[in-house]
Protein backbone atom coordinates (compact mmCIF):
# COMPACT_ATOMS: atom_id res chain seq x y z
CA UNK A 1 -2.29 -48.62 31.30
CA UNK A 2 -5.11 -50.82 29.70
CA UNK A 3 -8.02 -52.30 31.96
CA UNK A 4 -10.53 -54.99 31.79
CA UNK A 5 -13.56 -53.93 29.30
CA UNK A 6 -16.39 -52.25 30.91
CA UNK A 7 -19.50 -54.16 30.63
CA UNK A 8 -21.02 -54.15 33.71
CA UNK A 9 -24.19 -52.83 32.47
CA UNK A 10 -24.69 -55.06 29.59
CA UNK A 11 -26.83 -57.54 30.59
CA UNK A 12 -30.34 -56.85 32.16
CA UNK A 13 -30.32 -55.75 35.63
CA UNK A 14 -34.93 -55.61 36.61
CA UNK A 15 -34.29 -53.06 39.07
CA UNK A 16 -30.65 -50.70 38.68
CA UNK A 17 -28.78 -50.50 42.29
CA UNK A 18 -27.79 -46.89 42.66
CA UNK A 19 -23.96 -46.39 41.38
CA UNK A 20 -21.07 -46.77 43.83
CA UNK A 21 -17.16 -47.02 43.24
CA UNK A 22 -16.88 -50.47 44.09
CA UNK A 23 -14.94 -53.46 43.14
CA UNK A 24 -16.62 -53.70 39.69
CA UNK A 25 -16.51 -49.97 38.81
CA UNK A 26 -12.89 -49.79 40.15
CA UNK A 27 -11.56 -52.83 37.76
CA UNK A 28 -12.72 -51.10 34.63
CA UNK A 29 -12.91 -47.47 35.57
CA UNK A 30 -10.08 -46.74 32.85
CA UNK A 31 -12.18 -48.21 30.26
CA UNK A 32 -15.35 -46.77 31.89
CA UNK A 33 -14.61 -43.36 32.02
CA UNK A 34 -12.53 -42.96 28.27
CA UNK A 35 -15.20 -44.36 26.81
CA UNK A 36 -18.10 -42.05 28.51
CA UNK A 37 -16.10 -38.70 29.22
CA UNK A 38 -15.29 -36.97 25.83
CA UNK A 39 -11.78 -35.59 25.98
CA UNK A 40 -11.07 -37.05 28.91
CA UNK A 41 -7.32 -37.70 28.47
CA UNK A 42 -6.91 -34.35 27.37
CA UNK A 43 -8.38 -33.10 30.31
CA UNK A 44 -6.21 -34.81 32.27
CA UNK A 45 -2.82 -34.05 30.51
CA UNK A 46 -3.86 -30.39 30.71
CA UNK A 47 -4.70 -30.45 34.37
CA UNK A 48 -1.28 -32.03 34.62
CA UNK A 49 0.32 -29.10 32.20
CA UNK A 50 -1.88 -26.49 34.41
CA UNK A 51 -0.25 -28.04 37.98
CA UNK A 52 2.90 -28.34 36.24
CA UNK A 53 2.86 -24.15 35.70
CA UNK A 54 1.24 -23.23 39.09
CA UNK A 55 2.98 -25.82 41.75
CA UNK A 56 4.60 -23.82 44.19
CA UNK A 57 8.11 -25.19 45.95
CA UNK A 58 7.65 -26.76 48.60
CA UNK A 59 4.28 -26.84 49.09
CA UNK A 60 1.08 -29.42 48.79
CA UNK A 61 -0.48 -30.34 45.78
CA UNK A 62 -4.32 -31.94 46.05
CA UNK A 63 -5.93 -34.48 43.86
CA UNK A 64 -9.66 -34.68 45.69
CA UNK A 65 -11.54 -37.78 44.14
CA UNK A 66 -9.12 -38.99 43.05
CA UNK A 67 -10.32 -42.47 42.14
CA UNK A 68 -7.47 -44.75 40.09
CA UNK A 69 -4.70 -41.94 40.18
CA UNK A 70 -4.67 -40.55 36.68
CA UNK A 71 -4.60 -36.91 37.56
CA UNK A 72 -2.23 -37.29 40.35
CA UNK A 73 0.18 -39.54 37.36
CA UNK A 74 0.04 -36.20 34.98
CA UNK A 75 0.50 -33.92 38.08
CA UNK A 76 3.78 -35.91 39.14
CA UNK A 77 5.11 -35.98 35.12
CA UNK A 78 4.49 -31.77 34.81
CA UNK A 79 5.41 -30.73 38.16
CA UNK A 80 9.07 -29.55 38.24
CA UNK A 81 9.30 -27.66 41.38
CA UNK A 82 11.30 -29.08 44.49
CA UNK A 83 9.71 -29.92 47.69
CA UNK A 84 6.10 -30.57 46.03
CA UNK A 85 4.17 -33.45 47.72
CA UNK A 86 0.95 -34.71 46.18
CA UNK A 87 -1.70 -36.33 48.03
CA UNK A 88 -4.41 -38.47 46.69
CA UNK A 89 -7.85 -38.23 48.80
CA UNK A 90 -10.74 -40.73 47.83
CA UNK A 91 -13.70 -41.93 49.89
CA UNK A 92 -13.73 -45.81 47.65
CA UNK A 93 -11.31 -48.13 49.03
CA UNK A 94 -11.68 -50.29 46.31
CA UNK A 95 -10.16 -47.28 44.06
CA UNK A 96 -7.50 -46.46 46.73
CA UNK A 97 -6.27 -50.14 47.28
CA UNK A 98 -5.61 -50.07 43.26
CA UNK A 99 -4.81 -46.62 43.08
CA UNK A 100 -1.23 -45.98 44.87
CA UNK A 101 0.02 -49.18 42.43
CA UNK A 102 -1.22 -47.53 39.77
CA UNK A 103 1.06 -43.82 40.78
CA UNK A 104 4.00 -45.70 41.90
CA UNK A 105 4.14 -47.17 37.78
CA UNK A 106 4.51 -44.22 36.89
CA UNK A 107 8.17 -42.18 36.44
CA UNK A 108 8.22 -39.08 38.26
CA UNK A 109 10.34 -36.95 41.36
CA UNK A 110 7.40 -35.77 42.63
CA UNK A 111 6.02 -37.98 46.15
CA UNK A 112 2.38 -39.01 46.30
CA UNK A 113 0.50 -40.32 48.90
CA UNK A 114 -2.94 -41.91 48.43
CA UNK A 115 -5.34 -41.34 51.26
CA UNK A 116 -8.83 -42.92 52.12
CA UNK A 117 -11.14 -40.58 52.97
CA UNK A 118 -14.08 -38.39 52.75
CA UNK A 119 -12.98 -34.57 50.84
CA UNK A 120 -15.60 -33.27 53.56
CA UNK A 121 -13.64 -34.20 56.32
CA UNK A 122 -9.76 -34.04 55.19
CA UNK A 123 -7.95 -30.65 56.59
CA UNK A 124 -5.77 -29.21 53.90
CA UNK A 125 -2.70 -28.03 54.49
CA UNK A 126 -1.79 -24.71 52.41
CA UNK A 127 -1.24 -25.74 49.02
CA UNK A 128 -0.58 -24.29 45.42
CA UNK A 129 -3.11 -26.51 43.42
CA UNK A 130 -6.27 -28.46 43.75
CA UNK A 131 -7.61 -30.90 41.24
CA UNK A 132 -11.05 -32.28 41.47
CA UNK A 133 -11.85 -34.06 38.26
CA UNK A 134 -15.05 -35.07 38.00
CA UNK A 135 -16.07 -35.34 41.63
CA UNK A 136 -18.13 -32.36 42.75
CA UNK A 137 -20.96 -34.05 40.91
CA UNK A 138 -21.07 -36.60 43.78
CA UNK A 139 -20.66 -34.18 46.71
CA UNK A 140 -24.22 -33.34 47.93
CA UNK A 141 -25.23 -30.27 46.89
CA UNK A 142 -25.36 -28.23 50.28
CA UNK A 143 -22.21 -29.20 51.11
CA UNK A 144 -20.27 -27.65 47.65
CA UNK A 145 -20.17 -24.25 48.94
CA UNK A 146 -18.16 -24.98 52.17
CA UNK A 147 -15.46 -27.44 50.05
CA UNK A 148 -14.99 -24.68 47.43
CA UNK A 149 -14.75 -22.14 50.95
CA UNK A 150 -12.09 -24.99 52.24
CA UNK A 151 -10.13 -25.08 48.87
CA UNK A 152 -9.78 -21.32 48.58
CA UNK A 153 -8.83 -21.10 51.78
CA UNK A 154 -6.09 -23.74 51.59
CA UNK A 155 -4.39 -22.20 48.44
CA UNK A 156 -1.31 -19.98 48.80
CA UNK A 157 -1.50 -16.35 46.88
CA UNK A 158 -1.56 -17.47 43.36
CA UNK A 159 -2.95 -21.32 43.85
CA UNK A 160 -4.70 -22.44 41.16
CA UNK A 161 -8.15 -24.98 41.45
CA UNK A 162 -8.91 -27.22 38.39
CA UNK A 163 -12.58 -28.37 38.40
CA UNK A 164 -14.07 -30.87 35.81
CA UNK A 165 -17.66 -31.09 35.64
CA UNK A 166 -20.73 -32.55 33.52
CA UNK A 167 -23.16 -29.81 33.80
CA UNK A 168 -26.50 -29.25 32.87
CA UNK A 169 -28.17 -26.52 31.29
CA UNK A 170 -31.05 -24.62 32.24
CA UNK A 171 -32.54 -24.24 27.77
CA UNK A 172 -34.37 -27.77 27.78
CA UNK A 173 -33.78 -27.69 23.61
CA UNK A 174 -30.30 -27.46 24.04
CA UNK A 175 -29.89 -29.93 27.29
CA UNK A 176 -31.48 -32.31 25.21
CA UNK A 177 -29.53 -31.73 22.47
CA UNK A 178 -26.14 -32.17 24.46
CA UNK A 179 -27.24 -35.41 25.97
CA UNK A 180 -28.43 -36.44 22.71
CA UNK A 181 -25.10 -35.71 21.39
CA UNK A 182 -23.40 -37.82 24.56
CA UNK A 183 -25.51 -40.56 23.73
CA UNK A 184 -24.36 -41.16 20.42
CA UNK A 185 -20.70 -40.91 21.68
CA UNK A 186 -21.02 -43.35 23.84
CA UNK A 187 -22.96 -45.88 20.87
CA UNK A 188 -19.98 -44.52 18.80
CA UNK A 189 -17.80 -46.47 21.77
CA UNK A 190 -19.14 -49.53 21.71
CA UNK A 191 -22.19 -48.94 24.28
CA UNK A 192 -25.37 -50.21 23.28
CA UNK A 193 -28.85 -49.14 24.35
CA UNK A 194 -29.14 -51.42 27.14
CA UNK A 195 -26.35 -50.21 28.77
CA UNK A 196 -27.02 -46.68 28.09
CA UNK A 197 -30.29 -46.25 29.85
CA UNK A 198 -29.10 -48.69 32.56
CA UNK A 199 -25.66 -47.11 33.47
CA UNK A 200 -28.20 -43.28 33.12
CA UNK A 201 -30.70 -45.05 35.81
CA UNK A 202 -28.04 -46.34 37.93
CA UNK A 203 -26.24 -42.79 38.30
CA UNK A 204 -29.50 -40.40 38.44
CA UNK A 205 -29.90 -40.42 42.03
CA UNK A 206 -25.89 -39.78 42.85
CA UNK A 207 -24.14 -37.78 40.65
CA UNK A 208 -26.19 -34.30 40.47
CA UNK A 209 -24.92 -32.28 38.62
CA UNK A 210 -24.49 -28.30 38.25
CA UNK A 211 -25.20 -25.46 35.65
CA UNK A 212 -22.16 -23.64 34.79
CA UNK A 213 -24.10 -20.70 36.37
CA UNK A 214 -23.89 -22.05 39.61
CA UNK A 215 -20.46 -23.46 39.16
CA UNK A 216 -19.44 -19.84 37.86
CA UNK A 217 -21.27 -18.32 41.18
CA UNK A 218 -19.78 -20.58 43.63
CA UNK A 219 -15.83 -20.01 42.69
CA UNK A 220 -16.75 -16.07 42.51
CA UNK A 221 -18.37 -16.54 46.45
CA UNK A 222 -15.30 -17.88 47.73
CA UNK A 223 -13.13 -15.17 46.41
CA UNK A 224 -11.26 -16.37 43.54
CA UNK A 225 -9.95 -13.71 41.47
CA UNK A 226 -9.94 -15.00 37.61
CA UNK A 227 -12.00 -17.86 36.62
CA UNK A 228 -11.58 -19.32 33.08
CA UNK A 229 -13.15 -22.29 31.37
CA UNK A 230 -10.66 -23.74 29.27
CA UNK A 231 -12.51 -27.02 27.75
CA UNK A 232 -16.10 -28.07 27.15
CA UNK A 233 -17.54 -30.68 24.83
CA UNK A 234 -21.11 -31.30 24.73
CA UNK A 235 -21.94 -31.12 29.13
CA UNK A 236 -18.42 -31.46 29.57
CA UNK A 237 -16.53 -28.30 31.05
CA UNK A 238 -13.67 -27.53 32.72
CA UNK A 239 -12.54 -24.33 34.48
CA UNK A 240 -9.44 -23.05 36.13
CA UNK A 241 -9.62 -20.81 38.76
CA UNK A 242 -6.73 -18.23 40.37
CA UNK A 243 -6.78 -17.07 43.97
């Protein structure tokens, strides 16, 4: 599904407003995120693949942070099982309002429901997998420890939690080398300089983000059995992990 060009960061701004999933971001997230996540439809086909293997019958399936739906769209293609539900959960309205649309174009038996609200608050109901795709890196940092408690909890015997991250790395050589390397693939995708450093000012003070260490240490704390990552490209990772 194509979407308006992002350029909301090519003109000079004096002083960047913090980031927020608003109306702007929301009408060109598609475009946004391909172009600034590398991978990132791979990611999301395998998470689909991934949900498509470990969906139980009958149960829940979560997609927390959902934002415009695409992770929910490959969960409903891969997921076989009968009885699976999946449920959306976002805190932007201006993503939800677009996002159910966005599901329901999509071909697939499997029912989802888009819900507004904050991850922090929302009781889950047992389930067999939870996606989070990028979203952790907005949750504030004290509270990641309880929502990775809540998700383990939630999951049946054999539930399976896909986390997608940017991460950070403690070696300044090779942190600066990775962003370095991000850079240029975003110039590579049309980006120029200007909107580089003002889309990196805009986002420094919400999204913070995680080494793998600590990722690594949180999903062992909770209990979950076998953690694997399974992609990374430049401070891009993703992990599965098994309860």
């Amino acid at each position: 599904m194509s979407s308006p060009r992002d350029s909301i960061y090519a003109t000079p701004q004096g002083e960047v407003a913090d980031f927020a999933f608003d109306d702007r971001v929301a009408e060109v997230f598609p475009d946004m995120i391909s172009r600034s996540v590398p991978g990132y439809a791979t990611i999301v086909q395998t998470m689909g693949m991934l949900a498509g293997q470990y969906a139980q019958e009958n149960s829940k399936v979560y997609d927390l942070g959902c934002s415009l739906g695409a992770t929910s769209i490959a969960m409903k293609q891969h997921i076989k099982q009968a009885g699976v539900e999946i449920i959306g959960v976002d805190n932007s309205e201006a993503m939800v309002q677009r996002c159910q649309a966005h599901v329901n174009a999509w071909r697939g038996e499997v029912p989802v429901h888009i819900e507004c609200a904050d991850i922090l608050d929302v009781s889950l109901e047992p389930c067999s997998v939870v996606a989070m795709n990028f979203t952790m890196q907005f949750i504030d940092p004290d509270q990641r420890e309880a929502l990775v408690q809540k998700i383990y909890d939630a999951l049946l015997p054999g539930g399976m939690l896909l986390l997608s991250e940017k991460v950070r790395h403690l070696d300044e050589t090779a942190e600066n080398i990775l962003v370095d390397l991000h850079h240029e693939f975003k110039r590579q995708n049309g980006y120029s300089e200007l909107e580089i450093s003002q889309k990196r000012a805009a986002i420094e003070n919400v999204m913070r983000i995680d080494t793998p260490g600590q990722h690594l240490a949180r999903l062992g704390a909770a209990g979950f059995s076998t953690v694997q990552n399974w992609y990374r490209c430049f401070n891009f990772m993703s992990w599965f992990a098994i309860k």
